[in-house]
N, C-alpha and C. Protein backbone atom coordinates (compact mmCIF):
# COMPACT_ATOMS: atom_id res chain seq x y z
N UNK A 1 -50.77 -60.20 91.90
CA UNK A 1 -51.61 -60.61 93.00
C UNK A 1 -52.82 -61.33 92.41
N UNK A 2 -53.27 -62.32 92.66
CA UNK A 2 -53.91 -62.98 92.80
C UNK A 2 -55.24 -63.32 93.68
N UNK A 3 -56.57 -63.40 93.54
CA UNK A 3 -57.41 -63.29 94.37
C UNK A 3 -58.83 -64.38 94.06
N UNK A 4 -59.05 -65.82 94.84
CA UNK A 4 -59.72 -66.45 94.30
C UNK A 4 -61.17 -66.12 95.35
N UNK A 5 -62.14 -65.94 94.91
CA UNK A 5 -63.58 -65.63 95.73
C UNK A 5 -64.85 -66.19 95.17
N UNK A 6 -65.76 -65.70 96.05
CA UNK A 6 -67.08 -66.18 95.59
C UNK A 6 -68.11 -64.83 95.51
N UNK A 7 -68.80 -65.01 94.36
CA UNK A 7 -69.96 -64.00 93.86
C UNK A 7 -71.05 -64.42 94.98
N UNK A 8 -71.65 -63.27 95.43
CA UNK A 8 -73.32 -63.68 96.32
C UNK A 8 -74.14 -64.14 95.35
N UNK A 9 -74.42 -64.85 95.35
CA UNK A 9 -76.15 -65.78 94.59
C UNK A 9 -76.51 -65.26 94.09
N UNK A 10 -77.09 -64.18 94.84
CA UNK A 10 -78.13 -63.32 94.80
C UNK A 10 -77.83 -62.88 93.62
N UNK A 11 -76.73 -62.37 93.02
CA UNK A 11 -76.40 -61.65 91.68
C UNK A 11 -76.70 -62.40 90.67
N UNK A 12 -76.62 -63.82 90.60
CA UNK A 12 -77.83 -64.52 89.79
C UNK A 12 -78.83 -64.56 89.20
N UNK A 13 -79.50 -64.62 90.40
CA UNK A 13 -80.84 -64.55 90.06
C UNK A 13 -81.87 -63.65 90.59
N UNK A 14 -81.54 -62.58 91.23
CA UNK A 14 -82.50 -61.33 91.78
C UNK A 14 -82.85 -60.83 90.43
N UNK A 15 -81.65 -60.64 89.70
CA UNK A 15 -82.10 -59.96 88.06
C UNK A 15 -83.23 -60.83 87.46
N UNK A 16 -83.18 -61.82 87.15
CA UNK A 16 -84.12 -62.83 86.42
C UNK A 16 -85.44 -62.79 86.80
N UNK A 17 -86.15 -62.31 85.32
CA UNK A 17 -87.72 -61.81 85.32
C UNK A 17 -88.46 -63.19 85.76
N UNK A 18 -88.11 -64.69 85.69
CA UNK A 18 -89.09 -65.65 86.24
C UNK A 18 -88.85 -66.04 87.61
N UNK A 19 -88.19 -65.97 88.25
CA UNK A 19 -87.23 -65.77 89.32
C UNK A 19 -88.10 -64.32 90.37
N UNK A 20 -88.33 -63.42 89.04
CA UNK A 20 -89.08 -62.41 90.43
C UNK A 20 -90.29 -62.59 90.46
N UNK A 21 -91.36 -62.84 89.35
CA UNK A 21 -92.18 -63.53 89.08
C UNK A 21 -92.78 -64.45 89.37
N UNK A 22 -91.76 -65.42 89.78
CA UNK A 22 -92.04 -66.66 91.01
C UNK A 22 -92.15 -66.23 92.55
N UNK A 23 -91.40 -65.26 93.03
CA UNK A 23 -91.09 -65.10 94.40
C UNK A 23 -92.48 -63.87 94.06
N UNK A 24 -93.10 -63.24 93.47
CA UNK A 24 -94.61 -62.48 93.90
C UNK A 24 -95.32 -63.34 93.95
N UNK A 25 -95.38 -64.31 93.12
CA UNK A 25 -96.85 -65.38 93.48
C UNK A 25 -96.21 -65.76 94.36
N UNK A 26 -95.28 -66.37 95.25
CA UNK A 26 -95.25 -67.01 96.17
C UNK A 26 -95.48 -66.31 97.86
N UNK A 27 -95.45 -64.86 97.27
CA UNK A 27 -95.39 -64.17 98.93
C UNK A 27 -96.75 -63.93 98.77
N UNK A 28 -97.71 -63.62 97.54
CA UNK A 28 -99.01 -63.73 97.68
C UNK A 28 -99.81 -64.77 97.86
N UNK A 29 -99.23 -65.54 97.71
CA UNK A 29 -99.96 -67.11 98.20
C UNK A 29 -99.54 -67.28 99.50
N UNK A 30 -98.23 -67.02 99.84
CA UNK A 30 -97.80 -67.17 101.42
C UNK A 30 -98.98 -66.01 102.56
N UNK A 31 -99.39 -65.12 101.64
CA UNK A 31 -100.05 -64.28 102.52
C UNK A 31 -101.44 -64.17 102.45
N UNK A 32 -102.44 -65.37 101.37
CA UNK A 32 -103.20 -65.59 101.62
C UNK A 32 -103.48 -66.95 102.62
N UNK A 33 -102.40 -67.74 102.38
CA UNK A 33 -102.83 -68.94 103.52
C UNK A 33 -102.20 -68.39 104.70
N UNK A 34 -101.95 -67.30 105.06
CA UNK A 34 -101.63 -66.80 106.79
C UNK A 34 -103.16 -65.81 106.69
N UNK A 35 -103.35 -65.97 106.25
CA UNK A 35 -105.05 -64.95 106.35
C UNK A 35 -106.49 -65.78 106.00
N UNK A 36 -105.93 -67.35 105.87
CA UNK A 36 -107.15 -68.33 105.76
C UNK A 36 -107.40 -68.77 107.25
N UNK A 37 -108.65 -68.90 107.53
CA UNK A 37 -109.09 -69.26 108.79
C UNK A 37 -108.26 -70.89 108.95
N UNK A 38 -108.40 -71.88 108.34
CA UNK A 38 -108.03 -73.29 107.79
C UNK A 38 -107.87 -73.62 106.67
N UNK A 39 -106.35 -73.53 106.38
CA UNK A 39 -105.65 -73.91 105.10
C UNK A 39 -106.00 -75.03 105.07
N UNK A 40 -106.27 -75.56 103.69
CA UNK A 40 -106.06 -77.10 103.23
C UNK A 40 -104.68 -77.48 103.50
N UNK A 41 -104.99 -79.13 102.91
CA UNK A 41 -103.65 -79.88 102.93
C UNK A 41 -102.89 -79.23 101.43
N UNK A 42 -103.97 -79.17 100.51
CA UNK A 42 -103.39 -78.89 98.78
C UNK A 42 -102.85 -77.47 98.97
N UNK A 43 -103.55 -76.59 99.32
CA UNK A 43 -102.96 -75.60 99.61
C UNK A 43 -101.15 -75.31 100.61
N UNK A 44 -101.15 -75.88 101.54
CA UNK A 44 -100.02 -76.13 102.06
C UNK A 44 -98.92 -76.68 101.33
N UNK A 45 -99.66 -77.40 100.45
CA UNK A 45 -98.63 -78.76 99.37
C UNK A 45 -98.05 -77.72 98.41
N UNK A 46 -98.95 -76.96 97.75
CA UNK A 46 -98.98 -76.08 96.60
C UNK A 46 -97.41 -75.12 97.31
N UNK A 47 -98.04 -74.37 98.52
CA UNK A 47 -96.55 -73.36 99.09
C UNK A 47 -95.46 -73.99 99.04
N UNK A 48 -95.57 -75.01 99.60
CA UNK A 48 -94.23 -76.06 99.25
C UNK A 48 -93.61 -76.38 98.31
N UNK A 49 -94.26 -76.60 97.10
CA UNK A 49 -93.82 -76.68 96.00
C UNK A 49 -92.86 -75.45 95.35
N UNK A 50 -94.02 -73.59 95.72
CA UNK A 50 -93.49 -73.12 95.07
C UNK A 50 -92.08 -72.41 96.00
N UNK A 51 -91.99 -73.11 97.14
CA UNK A 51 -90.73 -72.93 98.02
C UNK A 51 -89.90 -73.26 97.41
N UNK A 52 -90.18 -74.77 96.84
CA UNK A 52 -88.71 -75.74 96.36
C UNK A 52 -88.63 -74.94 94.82
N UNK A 53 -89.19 -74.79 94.52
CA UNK A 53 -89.10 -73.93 93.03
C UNK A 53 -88.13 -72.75 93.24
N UNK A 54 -88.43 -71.67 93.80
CA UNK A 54 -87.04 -70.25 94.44
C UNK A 54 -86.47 -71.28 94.14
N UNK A 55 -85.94 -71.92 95.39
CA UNK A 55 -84.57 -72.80 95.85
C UNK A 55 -84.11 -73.23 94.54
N UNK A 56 -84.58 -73.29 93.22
CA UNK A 56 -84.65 -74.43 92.30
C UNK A 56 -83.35 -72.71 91.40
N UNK A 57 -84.34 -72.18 91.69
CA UNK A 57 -84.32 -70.55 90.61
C UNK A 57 -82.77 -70.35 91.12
N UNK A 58 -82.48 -70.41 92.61
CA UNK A 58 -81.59 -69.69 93.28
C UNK A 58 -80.45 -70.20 93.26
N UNK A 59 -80.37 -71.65 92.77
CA UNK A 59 -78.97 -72.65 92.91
C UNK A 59 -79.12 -73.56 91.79
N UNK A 60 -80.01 -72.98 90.52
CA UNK A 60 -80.18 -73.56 89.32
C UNK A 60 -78.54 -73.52 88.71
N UNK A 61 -78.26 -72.57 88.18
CA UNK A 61 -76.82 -72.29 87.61
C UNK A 61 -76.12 -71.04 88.07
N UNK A 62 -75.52 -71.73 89.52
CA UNK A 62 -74.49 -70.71 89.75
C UNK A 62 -73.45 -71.13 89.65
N UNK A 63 -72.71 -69.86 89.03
CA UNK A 63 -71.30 -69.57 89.27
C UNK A 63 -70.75 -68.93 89.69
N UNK A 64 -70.06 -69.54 90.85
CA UNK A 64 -69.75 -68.64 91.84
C UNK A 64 -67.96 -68.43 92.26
N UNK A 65 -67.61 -69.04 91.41
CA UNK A 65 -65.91 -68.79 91.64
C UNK A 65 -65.77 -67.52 90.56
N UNK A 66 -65.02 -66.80 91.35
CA UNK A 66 -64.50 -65.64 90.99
C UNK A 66 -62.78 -65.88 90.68
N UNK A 67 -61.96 -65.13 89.88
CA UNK A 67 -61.06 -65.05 89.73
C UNK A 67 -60.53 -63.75 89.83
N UNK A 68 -59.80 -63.37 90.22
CA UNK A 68 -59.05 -61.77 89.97
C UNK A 68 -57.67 -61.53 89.85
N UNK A 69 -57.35 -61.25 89.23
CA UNK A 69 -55.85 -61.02 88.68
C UNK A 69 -55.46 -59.46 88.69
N UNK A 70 -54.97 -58.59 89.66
CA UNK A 70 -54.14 -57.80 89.39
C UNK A 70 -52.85 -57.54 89.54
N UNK A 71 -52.02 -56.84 88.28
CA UNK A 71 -50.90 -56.10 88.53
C UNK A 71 -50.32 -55.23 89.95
N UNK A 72 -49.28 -55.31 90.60
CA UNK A 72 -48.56 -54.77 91.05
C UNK A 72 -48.56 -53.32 91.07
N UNK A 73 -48.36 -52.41 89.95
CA UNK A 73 -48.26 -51.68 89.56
C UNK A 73 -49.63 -51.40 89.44
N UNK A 74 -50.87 -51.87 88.60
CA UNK A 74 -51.94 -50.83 89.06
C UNK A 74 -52.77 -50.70 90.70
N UNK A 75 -52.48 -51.58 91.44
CA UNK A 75 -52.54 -51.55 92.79
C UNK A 75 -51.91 -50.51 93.54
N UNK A 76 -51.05 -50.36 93.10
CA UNK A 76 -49.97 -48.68 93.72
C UNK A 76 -50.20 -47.91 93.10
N UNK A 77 -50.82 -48.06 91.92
CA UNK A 77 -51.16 -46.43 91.32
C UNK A 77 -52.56 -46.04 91.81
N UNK A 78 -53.38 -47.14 92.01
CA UNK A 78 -54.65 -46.86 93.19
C UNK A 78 -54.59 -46.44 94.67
N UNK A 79 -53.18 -46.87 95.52
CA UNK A 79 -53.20 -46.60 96.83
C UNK A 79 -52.78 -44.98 96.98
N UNK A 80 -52.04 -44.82 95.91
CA UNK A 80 -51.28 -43.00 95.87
C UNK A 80 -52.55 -42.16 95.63
């Protein structure tokens, strides 16, 4: 049997120390410009940036085809 799939992303890069590192400065910056009376334009520019950055972290190098190959026989010795 044969089984071709896809890994979640997420198993990527949730592990990766710059990757989590990036996403705390970014929810702390996201949560000081929702608590500024009037964000700048640079400031707005800046969140944006470090938006496209995740996105950058999250679909940098995935691989996401899976392969699986099992036997016959250990498949029935799992269902018993």
């Amino acid at each position: 049997m044969v089984h071709f799939g896809h890994r979640p992303a997420q198993l990527y890069y949730a592990g990766n120390s710059d990757y989590q590192r990036a996403w705390r400065e970014f929810v702390k910056f996201r949560h000081l410009l929702a608590n500024m009376a009037k964000p700048s334009y640079n400031d707005k520019r800046k969140l944006e940036i470090m938006a496209k950055d995740l996105v950058k972290y999250r679909w940098g190098n995935v691989k996401d085809s899976l392969l699986l190959v099992a036997g016959l026989e250990a498949l029935t010795k799992k269902l018993r």
